[in-house]
C-alpha atoms as a PDB file:
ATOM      1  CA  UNK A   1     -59.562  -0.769  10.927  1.00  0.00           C
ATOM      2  CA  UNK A   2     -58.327  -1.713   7.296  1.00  0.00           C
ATOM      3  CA  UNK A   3     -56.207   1.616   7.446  1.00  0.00           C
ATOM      4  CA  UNK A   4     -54.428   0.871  11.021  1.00  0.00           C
ATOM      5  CA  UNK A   5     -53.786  -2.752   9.935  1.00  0.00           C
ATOM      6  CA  UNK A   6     -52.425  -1.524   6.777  1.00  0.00           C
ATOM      7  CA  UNK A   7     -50.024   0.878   8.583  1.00  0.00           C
ATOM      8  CA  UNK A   8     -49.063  -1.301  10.902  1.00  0.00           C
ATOM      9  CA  UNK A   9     -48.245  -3.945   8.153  1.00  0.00           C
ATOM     10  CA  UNK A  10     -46.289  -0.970   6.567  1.00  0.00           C
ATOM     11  CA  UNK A  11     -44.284  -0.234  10.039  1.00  0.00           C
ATOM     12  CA  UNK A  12     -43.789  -4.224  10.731  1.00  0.00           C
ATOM     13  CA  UNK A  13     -42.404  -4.444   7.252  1.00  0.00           C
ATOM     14  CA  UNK A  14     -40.198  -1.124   7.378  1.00  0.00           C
ATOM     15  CA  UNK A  15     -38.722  -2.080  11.055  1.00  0.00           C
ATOM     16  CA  UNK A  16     -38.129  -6.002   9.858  1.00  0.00           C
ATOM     17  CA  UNK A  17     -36.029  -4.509   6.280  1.00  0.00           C
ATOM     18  CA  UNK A  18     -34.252  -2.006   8.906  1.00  0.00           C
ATOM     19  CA  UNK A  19     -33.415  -3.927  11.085  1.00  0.00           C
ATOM     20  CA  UNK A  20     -31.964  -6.752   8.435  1.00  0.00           C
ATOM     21  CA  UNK A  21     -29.794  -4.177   6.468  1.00  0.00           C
ATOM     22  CA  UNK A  22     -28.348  -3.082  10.063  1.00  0.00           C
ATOM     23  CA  UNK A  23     -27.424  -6.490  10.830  1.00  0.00           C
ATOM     24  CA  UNK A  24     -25.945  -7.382   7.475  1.00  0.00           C
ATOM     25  CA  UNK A  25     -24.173  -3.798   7.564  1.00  0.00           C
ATOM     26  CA  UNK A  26     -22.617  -4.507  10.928  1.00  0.00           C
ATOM     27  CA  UNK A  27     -21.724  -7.701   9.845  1.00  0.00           C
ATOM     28  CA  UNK A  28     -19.747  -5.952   7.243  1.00  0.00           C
ATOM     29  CA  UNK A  29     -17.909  -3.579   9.238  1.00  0.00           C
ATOM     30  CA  UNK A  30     -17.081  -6.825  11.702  1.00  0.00           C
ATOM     31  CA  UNK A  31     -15.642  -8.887   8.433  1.00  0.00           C
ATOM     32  CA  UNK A  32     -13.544  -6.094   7.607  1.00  0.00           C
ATOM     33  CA  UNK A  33     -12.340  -4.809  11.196  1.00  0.00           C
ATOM     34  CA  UNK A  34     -11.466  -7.995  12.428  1.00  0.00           C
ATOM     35  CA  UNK A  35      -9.522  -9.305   9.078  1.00  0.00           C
ATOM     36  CA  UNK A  36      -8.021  -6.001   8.836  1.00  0.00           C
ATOM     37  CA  UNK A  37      -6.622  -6.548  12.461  1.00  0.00           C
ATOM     38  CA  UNK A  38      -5.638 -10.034  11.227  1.00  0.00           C
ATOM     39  CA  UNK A  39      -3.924  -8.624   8.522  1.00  0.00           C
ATOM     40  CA  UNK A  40      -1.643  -6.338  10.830  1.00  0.00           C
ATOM     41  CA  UNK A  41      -0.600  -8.831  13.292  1.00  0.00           C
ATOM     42  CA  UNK A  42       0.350 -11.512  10.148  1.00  0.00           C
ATOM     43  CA  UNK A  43       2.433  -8.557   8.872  1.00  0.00           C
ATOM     44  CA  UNK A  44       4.054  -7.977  11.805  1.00  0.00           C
ATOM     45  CA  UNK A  45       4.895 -11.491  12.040  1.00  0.00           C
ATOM     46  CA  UNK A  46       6.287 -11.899   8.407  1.00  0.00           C
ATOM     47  CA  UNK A  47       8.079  -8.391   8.997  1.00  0.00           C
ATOM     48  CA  UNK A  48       9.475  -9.950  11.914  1.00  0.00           C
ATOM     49  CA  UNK A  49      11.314 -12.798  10.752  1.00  0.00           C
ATOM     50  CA  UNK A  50      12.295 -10.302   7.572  1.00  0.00           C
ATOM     51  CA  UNK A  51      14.090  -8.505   9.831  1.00  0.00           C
ATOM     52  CA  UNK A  52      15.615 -11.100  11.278  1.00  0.00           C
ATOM     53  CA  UNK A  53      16.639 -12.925   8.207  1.00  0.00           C
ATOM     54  CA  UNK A  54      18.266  -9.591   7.215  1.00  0.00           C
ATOM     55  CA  UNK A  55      20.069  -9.005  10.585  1.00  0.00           C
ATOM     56  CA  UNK A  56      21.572 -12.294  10.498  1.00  0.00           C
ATOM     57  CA  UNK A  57      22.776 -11.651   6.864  1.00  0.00           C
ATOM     58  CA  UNK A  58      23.982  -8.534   8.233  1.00  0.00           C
ATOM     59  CA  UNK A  59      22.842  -6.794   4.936  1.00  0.00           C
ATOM     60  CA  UNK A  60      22.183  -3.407   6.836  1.00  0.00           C
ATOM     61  CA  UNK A  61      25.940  -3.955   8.113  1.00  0.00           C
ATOM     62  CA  UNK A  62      27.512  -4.473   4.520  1.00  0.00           C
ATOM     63  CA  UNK A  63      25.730  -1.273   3.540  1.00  0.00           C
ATOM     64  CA  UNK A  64      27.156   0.890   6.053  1.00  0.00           C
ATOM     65  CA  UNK A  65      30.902  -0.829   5.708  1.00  0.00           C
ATOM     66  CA  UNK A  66      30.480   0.246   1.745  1.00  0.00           C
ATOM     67  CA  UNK A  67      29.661   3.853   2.664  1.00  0.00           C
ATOM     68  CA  UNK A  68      26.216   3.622   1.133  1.00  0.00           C
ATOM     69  CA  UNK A  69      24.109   3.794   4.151  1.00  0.00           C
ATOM     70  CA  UNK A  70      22.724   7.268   3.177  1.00  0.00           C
ATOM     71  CA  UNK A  71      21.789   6.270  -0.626  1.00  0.00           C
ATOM     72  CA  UNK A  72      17.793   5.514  -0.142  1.00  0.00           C
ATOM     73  CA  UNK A  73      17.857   9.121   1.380  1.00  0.00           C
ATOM     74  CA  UNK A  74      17.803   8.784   5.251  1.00  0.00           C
ATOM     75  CA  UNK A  75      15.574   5.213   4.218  1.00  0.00           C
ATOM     76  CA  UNK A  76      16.923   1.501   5.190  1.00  0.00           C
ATOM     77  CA  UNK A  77      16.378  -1.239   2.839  1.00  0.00           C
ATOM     78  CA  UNK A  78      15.025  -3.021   5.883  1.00  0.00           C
ATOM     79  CA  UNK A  79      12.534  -0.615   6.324  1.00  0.00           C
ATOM     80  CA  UNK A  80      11.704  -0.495   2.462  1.00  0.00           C
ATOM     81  CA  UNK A  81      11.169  -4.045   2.354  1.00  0.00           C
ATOM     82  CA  UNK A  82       8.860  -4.647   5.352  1.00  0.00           C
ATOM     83  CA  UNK A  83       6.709  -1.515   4.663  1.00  0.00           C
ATOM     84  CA  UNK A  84       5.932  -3.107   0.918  1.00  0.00           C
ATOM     85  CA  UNK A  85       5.259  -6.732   2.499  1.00  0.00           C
ATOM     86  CA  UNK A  86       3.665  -5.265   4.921  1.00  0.00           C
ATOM     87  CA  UNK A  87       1.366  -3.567   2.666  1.00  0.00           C
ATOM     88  CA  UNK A  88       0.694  -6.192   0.652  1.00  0.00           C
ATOM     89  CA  UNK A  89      -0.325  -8.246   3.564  1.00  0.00           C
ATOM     90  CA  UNK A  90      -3.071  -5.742   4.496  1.00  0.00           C
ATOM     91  CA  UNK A  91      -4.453  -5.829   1.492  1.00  0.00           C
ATOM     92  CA  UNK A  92      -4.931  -9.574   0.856  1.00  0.00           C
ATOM     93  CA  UNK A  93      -7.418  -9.736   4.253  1.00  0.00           C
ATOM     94  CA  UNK A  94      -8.942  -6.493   3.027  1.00  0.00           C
ATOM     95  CA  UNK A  95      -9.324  -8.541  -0.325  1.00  0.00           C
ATOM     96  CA  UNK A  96     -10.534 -11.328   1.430  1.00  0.00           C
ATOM     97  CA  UNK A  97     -12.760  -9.962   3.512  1.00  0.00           C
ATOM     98  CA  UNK A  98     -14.584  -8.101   0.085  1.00  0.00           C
ATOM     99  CA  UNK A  99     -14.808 -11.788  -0.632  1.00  0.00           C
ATOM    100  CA  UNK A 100     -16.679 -13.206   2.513  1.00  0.00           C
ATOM    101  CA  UNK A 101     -19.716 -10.196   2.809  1.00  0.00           C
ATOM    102  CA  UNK A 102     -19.388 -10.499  -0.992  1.00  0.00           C
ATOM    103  CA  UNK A 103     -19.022  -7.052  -2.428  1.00  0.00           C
ATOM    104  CA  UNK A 104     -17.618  -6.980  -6.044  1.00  0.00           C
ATOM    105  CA  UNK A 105     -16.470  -3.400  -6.221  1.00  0.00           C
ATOM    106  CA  UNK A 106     -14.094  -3.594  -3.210  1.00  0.00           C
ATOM    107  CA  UNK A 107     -12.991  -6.629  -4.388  1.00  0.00           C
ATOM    108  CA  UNK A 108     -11.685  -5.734  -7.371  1.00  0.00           C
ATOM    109  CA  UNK A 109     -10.416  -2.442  -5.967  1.00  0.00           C
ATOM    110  CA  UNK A 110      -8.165  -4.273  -3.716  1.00  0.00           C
ATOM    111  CA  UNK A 111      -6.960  -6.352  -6.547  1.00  0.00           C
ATOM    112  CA  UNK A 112      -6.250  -3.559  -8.158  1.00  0.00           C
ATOM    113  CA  UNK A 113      -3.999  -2.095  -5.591  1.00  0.00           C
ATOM    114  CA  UNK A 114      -2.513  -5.166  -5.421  1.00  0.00           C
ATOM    115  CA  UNK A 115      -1.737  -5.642  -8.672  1.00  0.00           C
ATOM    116  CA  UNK A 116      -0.475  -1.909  -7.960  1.00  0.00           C
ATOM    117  CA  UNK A 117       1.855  -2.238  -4.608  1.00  0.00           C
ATOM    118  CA  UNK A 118       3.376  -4.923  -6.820  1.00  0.00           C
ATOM    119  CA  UNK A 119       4.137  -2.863  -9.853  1.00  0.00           C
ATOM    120  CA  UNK A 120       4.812  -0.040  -7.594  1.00  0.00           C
ATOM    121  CA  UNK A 121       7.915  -2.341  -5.934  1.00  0.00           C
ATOM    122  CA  UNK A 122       9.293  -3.413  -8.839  1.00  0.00           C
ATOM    123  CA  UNK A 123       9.552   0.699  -9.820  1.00  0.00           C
ATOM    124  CA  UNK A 124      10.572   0.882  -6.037  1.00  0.00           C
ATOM    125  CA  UNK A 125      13.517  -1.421  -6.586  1.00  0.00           C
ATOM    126  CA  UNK A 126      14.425   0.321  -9.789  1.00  0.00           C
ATOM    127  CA  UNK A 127      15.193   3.062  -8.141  1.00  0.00           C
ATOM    128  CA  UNK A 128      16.748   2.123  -5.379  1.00  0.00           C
ATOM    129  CA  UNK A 129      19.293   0.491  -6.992  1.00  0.00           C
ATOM    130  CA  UNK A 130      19.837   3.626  -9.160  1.00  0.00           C
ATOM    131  CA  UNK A 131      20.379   5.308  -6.139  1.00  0.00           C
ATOM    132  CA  UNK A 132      22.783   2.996  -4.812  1.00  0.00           C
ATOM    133  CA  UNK A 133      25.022   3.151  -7.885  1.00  0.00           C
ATOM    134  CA  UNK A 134      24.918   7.182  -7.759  1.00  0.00           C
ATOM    135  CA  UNK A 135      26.450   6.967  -4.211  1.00  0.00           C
ATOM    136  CA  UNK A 136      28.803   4.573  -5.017  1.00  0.00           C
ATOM    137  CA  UNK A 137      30.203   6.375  -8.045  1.00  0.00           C
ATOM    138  CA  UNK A 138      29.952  10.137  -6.458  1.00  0.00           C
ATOM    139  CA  UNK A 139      31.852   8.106  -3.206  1.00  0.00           C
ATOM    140  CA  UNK A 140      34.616   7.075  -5.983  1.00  0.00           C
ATOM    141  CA  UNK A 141      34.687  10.752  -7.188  1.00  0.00           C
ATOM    142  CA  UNK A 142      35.034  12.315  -3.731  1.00  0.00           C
ATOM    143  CA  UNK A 143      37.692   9.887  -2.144  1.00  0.00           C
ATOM    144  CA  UNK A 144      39.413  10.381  -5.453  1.00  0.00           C
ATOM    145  CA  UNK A 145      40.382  14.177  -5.222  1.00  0.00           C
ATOM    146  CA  UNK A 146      42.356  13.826  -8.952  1.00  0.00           C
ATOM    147  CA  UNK A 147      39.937  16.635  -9.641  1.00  0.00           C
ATOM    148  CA  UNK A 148      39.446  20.372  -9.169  1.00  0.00           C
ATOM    149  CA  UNK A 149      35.581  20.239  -7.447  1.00  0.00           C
ATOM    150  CA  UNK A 150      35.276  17.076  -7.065  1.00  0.00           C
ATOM    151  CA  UNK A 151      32.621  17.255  -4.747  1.00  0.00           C
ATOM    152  CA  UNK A 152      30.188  19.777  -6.752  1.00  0.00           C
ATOM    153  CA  UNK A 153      30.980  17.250 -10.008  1.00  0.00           C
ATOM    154  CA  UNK A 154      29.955  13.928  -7.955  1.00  0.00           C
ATOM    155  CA  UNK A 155      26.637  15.759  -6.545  1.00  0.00           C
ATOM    156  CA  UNK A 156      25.756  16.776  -9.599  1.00  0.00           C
ATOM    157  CA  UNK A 157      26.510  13.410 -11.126  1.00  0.00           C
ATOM    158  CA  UNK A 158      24.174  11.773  -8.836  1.00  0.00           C
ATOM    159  CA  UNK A 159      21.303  14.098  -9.494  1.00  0.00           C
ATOM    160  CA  UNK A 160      21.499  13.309 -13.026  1.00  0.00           C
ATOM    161  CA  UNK A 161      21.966   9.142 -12.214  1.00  0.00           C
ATOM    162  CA  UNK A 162      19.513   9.450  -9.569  1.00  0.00           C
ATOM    163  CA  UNK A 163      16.742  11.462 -11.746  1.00  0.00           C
ATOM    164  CA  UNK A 164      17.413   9.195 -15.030  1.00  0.00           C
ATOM    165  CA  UNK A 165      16.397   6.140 -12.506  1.00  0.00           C
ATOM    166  CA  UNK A 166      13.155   8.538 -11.913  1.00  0.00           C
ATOM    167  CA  UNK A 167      12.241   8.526 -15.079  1.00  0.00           C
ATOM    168  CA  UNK A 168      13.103   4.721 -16.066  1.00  0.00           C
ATOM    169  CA  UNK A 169      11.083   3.722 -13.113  1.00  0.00           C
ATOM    170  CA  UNK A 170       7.992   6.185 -13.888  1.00  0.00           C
ATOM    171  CA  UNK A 171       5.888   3.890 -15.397  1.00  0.00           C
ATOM    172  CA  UNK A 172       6.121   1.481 -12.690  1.00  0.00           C
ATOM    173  CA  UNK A 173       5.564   3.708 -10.580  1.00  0.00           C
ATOM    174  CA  UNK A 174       2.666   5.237 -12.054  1.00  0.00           C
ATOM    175  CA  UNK A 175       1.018   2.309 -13.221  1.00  0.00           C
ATOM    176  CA  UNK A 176      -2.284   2.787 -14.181  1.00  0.00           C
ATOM    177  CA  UNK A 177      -3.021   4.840 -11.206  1.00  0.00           C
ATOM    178  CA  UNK A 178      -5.200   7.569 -12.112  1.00  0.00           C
ATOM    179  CA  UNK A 179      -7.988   4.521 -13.071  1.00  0.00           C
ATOM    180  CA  UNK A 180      -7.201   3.207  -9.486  1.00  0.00           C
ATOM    181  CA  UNK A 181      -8.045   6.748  -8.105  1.00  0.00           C
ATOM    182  CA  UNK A 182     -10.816   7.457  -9.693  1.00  0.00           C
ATOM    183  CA  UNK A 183     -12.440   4.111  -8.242  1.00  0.00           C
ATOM    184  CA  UNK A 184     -10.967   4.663  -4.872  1.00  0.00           C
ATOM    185  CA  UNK A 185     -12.806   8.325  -5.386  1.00  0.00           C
ATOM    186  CA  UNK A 186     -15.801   6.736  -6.528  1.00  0.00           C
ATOM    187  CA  UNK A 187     -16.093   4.490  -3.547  1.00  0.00           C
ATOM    188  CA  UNK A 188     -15.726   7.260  -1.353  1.00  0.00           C
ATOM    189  CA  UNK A 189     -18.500   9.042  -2.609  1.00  0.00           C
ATOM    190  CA  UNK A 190     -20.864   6.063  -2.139  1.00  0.00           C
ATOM    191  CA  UNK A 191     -19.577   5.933   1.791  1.00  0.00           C
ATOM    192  CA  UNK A 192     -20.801   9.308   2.221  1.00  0.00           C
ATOM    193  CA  UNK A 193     -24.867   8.294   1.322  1.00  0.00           C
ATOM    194  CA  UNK A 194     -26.252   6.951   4.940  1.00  0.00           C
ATOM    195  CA  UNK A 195     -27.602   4.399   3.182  1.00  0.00           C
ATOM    196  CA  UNK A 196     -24.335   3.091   1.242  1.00  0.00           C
ATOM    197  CA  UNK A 197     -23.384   0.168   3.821  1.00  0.00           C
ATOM    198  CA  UNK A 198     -27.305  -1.008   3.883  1.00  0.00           C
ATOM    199  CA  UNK A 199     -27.033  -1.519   0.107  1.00  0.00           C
ATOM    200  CA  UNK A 200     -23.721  -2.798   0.085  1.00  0.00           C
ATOM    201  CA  UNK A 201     -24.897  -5.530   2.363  1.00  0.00           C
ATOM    202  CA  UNK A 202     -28.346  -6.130   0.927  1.00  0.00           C
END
């Protein structure tokens, strides 16, 4: 009888720890679907009014009337712009959400790619406006015509103006993000164990 009650105790004990680490892992996976969700609709709300703040400026507009329309490579500024925000929006629920079921690693992985996205813009916006002063000075150079080739010289010229913004902005761009890979890469490897959202919730 001492054996079967000790079992039993076992069973009672193993079902009740279970069924505790399912309910704090599900409550996990709500936090984080349900912010995450959050976080797309407030980006599409703050992209939103971007856009129209933008379209009333008429900034895409003055772009086109300059001839510089094709400088971010087939890419609007609009749509530059509202992806980063957007982005960044994301990432402050996800960040928030680490915060609410508590989980110190994801937070400060989010942070991290926060901290990234924002370095990331500012090598973003380098470049960019690289890119917009190489089509404005190989536009000069073509409409010119003083030249024999004028056309193979301005290409040229904005290879070189447009890959000397490259490399100015490379650091930005690259900022720190081999650590932030390897702790994405980490995490990734704990989310393959069955029992990685149990003990992230425990």
């Amino acid at each position: 009888m001492a054996d079967i009650s000790s079992v039993n105790t076992i069973l009672m004990d193993f079902g009740n720890t279970l069924l505790t680490r399912t309910t704090d892992a599900l409550y996990v996976a709500i936090v984080f679907a349900v912010l995450f969700l959050v976080g797309l609709v407030v980006a599409k709300i703050v992209n939103s009014v971007i856009k129209e703040i933008l379209k009333k400026g008429k900034l895409e507009d003055t772009i086109k009337a300059k001839g510089l329309e094709n400088a971010l490579l087939g890419f609007k500024v609009t749509q530059v712009i509202t992806t980063l925000i957007g982005l960044y929006v994301v990432l402050v629920f996800l960040g928030a959400a680490a915060d609410i079921v508590n989980i110190g690693s994801f937070t400060g992985t989010i942070n991290g790619l926060i901290g990234y996205l924002a370095s990331f813009s500012q090598g973003v916006i380098i470049v960019g406006i690289v890119l917009f002063i190489a089509t404005y000075i190989t536009n000069v150079i073509k409409k010119s015509g003083k030249f024999l080739f004028a056309n193979q010289a301005a290409s040229v010229l904005k290879f070189i103006i447009a890959y000397l913004g490259l490399i100015l902005a490379l650091p930005l761009l690259l900022h720190k993000i081999h650590s932030y890979l390897l702790l994405f890469n980490l995490h990734l490897n704990e989310l393959e164990q069955p029992q990685c959202l149990f003990e992230l919730a425990s």
